[in-house]
N, C-alpha and C. Protein backbone atom coordinates (compact mmCIF):
# COMPACT_ATOMS: atom_id res chain seq x y z
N UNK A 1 -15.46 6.59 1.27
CA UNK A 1 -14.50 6.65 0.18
C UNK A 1 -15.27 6.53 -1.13
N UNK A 2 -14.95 7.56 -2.19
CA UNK A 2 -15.50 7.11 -3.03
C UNK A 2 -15.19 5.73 -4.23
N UNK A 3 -16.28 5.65 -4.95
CA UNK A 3 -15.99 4.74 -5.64
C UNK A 3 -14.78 4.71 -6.71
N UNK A 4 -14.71 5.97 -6.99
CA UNK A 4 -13.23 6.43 -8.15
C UNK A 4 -12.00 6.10 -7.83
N UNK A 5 -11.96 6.19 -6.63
CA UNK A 5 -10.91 6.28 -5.34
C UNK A 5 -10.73 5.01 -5.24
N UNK A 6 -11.31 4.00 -5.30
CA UNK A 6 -11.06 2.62 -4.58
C UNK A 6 -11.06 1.85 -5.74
N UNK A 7 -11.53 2.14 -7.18
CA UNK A 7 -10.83 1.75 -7.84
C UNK A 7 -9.75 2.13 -8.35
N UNK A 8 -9.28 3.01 -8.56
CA UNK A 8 -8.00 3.76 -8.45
C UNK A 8 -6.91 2.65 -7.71
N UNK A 9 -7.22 2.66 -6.72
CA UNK A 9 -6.24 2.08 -5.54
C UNK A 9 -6.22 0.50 -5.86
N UNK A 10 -7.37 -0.19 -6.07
CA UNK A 10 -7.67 -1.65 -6.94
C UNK A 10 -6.56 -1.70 -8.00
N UNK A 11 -7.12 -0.68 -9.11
CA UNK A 11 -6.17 -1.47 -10.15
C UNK A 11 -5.03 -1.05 -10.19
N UNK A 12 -4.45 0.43 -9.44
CA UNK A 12 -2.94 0.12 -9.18
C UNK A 12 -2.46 -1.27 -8.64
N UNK A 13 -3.01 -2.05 -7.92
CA UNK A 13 -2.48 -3.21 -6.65
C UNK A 13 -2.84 -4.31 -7.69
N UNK A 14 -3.59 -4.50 -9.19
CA UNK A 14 -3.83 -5.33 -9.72
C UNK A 14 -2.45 -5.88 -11.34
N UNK A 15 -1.45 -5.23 -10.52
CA UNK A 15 -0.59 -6.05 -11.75
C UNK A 15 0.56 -6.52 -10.71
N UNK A 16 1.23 -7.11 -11.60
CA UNK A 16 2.25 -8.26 -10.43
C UNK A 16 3.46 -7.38 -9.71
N UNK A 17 3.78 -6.52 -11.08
CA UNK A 17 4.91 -5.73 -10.18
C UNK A 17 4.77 -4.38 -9.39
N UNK A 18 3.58 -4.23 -9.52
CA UNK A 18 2.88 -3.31 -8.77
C UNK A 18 3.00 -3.47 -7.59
N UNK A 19 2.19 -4.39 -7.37
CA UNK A 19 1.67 -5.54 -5.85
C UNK A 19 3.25 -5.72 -5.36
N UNK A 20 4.57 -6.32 -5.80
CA UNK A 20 5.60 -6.54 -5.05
C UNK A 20 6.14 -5.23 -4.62
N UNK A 21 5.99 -4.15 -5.43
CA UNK A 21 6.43 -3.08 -4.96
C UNK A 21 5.80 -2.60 -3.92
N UNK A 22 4.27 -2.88 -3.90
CA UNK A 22 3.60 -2.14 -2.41
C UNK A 22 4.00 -2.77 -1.09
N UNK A 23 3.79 -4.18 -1.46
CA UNK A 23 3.95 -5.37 -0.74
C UNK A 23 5.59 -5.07 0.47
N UNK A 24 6.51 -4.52 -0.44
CA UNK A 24 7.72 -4.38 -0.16
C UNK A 24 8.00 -2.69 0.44
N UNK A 25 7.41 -1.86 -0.25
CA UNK A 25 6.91 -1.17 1.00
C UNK A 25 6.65 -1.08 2.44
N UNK A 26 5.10 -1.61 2.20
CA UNK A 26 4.59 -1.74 3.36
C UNK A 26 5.49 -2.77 4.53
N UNK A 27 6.51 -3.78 4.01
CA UNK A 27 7.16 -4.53 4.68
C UNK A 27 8.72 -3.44 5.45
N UNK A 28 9.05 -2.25 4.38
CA UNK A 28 10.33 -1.53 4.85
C UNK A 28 9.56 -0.41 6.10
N UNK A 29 8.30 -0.27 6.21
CA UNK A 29 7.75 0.85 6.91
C UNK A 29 7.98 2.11 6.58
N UNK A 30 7.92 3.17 7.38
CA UNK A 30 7.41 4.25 7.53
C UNK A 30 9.43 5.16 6.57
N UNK A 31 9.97 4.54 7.24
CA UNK A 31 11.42 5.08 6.18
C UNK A 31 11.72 4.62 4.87
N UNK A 32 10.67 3.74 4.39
CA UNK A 32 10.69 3.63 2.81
C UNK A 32 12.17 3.34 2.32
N UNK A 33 12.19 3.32 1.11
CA UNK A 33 12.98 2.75 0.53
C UNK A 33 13.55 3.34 -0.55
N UNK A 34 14.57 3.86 -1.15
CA UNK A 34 15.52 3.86 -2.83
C UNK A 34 14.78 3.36 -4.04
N UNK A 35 14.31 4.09 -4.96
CA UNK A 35 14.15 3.68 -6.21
C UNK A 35 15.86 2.71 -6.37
N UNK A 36 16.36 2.98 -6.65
CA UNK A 36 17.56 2.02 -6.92
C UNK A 36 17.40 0.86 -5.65
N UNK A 37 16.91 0.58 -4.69
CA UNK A 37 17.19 -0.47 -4.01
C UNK A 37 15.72 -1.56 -4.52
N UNK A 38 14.87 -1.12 -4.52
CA UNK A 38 13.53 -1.52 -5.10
C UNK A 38 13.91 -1.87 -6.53
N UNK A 39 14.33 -1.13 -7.57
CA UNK A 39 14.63 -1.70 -8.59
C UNK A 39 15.96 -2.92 -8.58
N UNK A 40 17.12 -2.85 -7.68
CA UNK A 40 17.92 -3.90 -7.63
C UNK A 40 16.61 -4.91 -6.89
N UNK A 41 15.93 -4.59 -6.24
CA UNK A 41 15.44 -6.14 -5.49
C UNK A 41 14.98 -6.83 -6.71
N UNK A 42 13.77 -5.91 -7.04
CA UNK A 42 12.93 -6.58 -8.06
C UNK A 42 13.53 -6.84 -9.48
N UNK A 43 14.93 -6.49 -9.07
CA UNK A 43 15.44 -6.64 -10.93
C UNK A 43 14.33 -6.32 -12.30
N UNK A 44 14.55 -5.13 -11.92
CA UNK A 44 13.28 -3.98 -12.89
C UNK A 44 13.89 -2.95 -13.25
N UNK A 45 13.93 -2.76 -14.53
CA UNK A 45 14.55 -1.63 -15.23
C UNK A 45 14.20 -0.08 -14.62
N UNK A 46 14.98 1.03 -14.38
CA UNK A 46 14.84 2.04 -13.92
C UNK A 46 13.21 2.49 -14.19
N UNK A 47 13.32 2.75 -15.92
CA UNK A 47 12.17 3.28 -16.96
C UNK A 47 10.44 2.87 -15.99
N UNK A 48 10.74 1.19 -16.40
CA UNK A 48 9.62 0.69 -16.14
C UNK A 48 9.22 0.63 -14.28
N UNK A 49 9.98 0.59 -13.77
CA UNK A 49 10.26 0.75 -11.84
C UNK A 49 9.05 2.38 -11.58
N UNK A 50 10.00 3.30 -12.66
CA UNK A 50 9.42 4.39 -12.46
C UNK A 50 7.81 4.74 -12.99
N UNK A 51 7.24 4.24 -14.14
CA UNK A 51 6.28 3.85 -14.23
C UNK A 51 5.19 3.81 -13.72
N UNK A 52 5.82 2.09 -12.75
CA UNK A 52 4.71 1.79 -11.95
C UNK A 52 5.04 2.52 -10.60
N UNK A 53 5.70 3.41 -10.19
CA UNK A 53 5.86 3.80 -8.83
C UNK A 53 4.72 5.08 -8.84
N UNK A 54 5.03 5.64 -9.81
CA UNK A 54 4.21 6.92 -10.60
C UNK A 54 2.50 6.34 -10.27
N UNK A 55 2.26 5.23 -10.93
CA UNK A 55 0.53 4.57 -10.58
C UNK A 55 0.24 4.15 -9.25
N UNK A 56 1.47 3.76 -8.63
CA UNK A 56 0.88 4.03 -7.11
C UNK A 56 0.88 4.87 -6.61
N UNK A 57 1.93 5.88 -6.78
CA UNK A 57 1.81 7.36 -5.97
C UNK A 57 0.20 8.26 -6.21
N UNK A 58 -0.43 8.19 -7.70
CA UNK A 58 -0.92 8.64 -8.11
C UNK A 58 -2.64 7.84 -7.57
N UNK A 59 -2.15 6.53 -7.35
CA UNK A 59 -3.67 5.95 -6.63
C UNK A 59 -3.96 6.21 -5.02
N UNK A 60 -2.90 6.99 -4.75
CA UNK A 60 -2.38 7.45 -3.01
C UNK A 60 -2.10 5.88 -2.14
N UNK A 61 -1.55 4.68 -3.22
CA UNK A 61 -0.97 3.94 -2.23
C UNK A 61 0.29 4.35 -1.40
N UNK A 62 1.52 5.39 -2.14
CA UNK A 62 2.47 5.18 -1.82
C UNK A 62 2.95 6.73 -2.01
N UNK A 63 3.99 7.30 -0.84
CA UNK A 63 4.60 8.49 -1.13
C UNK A 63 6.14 8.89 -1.33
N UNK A 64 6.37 9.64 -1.96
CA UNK A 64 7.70 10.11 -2.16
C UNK A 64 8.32 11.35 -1.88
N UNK A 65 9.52 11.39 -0.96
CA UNK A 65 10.68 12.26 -0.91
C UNK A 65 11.86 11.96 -1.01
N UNK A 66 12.17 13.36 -1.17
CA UNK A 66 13.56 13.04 -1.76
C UNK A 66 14.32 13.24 -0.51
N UNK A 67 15.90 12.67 -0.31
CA UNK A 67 16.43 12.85 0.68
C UNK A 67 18.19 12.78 -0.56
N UNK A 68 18.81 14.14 -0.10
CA UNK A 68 19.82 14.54 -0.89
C UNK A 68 19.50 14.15 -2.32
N UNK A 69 20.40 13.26 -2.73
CA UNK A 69 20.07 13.12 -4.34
C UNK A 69 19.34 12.19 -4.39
N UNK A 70 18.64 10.98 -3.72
CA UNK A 70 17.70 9.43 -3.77
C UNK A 70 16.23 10.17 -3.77
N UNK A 71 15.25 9.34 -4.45
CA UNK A 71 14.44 9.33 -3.98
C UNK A 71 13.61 8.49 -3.08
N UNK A 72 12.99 8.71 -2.04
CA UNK A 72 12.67 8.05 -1.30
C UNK A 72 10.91 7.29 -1.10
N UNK A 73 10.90 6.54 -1.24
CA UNK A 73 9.33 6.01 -1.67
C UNK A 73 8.84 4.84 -0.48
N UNK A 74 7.50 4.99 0.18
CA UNK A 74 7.12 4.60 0.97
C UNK A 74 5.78 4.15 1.25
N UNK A 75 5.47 2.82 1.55
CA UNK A 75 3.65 2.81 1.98
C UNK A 75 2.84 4.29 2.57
N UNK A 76 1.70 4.52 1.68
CA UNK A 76 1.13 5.31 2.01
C UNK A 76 -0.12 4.69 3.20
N UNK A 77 0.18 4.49 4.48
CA UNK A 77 -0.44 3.79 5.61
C UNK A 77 -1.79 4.13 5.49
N UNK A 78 -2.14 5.49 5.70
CA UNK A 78 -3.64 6.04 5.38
C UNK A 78 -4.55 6.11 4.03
N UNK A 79 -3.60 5.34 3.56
CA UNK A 79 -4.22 5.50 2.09
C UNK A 79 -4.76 3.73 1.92
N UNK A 80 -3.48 2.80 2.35
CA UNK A 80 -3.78 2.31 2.48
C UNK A 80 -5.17 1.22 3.86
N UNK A 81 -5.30 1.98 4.54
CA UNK A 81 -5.97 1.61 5.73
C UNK A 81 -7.40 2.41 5.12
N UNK A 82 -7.30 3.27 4.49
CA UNK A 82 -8.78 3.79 3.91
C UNK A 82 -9.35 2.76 2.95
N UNK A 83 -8.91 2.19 1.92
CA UNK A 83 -9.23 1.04 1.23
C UNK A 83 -9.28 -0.08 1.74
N UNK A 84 -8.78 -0.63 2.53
CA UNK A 84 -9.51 -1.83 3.85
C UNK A 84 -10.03 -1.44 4.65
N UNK A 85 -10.81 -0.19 4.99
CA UNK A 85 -11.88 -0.16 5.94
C UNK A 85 -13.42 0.16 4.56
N UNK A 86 -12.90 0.43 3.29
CA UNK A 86 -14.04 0.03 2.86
C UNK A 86 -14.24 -0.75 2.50
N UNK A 87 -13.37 -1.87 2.15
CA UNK A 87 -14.04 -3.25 1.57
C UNK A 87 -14.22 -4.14 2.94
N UNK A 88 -13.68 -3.27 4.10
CA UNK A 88 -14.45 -4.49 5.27
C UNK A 88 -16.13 -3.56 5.68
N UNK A 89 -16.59 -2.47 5.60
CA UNK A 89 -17.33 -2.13 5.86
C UNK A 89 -18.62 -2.36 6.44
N UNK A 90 -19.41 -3.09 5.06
CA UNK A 90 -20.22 -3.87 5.37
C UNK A 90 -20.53 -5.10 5.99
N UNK A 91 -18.99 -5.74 6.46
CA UNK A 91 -18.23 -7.06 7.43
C UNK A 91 -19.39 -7.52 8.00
N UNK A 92 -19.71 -6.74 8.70
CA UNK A 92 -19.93 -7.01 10.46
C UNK A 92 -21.67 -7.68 10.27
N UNK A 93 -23.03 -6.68 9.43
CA UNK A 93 -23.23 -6.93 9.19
C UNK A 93 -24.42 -8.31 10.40
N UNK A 94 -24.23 -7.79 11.98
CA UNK A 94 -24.72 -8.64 12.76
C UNK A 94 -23.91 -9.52 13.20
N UNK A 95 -22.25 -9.66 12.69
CA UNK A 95 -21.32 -10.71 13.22
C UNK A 95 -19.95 -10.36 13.15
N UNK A 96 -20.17 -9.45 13.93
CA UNK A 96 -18.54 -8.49 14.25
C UNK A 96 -17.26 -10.13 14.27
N UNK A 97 -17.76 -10.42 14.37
CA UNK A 97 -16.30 -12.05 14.80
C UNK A 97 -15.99 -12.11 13.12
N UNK A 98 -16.56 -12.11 12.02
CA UNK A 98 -16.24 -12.13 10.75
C UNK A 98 -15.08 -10.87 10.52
N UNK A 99 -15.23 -9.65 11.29
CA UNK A 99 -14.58 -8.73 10.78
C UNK A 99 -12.78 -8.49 11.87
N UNK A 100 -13.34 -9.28 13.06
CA UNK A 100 -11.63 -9.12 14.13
C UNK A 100 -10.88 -9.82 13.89
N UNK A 101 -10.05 -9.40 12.53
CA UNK A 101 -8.62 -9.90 12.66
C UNK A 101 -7.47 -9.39 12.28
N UNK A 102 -6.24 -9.87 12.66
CA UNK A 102 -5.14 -9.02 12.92
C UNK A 102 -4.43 -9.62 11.76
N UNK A 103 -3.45 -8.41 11.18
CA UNK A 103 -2.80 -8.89 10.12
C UNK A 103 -1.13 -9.51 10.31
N UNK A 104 -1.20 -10.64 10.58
CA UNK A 104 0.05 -11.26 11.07
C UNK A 104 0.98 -10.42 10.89
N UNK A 105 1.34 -10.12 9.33
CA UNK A 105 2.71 -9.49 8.55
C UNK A 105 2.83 -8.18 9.45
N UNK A 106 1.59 -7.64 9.72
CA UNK A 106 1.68 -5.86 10.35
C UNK A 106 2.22 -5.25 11.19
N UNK A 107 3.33 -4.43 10.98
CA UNK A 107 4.24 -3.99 12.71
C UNK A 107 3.61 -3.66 13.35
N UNK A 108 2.67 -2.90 13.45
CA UNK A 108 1.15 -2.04 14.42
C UNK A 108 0.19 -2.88 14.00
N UNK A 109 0.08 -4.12 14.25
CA UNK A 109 -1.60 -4.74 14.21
C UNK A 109 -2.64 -3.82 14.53
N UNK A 110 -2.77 -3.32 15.72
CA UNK A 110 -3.80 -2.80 15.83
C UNK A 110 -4.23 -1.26 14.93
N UNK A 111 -3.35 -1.15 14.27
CA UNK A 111 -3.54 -0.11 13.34
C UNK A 111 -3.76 -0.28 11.57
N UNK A 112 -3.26 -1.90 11.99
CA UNK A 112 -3.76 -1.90 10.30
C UNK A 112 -5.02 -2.77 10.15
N UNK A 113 -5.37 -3.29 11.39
CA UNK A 113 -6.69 -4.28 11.06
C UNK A 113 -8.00 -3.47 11.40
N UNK A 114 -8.89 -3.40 10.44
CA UNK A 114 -9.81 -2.65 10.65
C UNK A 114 -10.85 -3.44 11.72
N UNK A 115 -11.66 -3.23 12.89
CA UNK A 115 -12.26 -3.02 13.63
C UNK A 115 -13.91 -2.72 13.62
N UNK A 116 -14.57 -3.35 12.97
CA UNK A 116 -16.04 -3.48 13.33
C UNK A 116 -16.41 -4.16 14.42
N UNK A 117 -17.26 -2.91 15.10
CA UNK A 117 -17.94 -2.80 16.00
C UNK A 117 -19.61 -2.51 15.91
């Protein structure tokens, strides 16, 4: 991955309402969620909701379709699983036991915890 790329994806995930929005994502899965339901959670103005949805789509955390008139917005899984397999990369490093672990929160553990071998 390059380096452009992973900061890209960094400082989208580095402001607060950023992070609850991915966070909340990645928690609805793969059928994503309503700009209007995301903005009622987070009690966030349409304007600013849209914004920051725009800086994650655009860092490839997160994707969007539309379904009739909603739009529909969702963890980008591979986007995200590409940016934790490079900051675990260098993990292992002679001690693979530093790098095996499972991410409690994750519906597919074994798909979101990266794996040095």
């Amino acid at each position: 991955m390059e380096s452009e790329a992973v900061l890209a994806k960094l400082s989208a995930l580095a402001q607060e309402t950023r992070l609850a929005i991915f966070r909340r994502l990645v928690r609805a899965g793969p059928a994503g969620e309503s700009a209007g339901a995301i903005a009622d959670a987070l009690a966030t103005p349409a304007p600013t909701l849209s914004f920051h949805l725009k800086e994650l789509e655009r860092a490839g955390l997160i994707t969007q379709r539309r379904e009739s008139r909603s739009l529909i917005y969702a963890a980008h899984y591979d986007g995200m699983r590409t940016l934790l397999a490079f900051l675990m990369e260098d993990c292992c490093a002679g001690r693979p036991e530093i790098c095996n672990f499972q991410m409690e929160t994750c519906h597919e553990p074994a798909s979101c915890s990266p794996a040095c071998k």
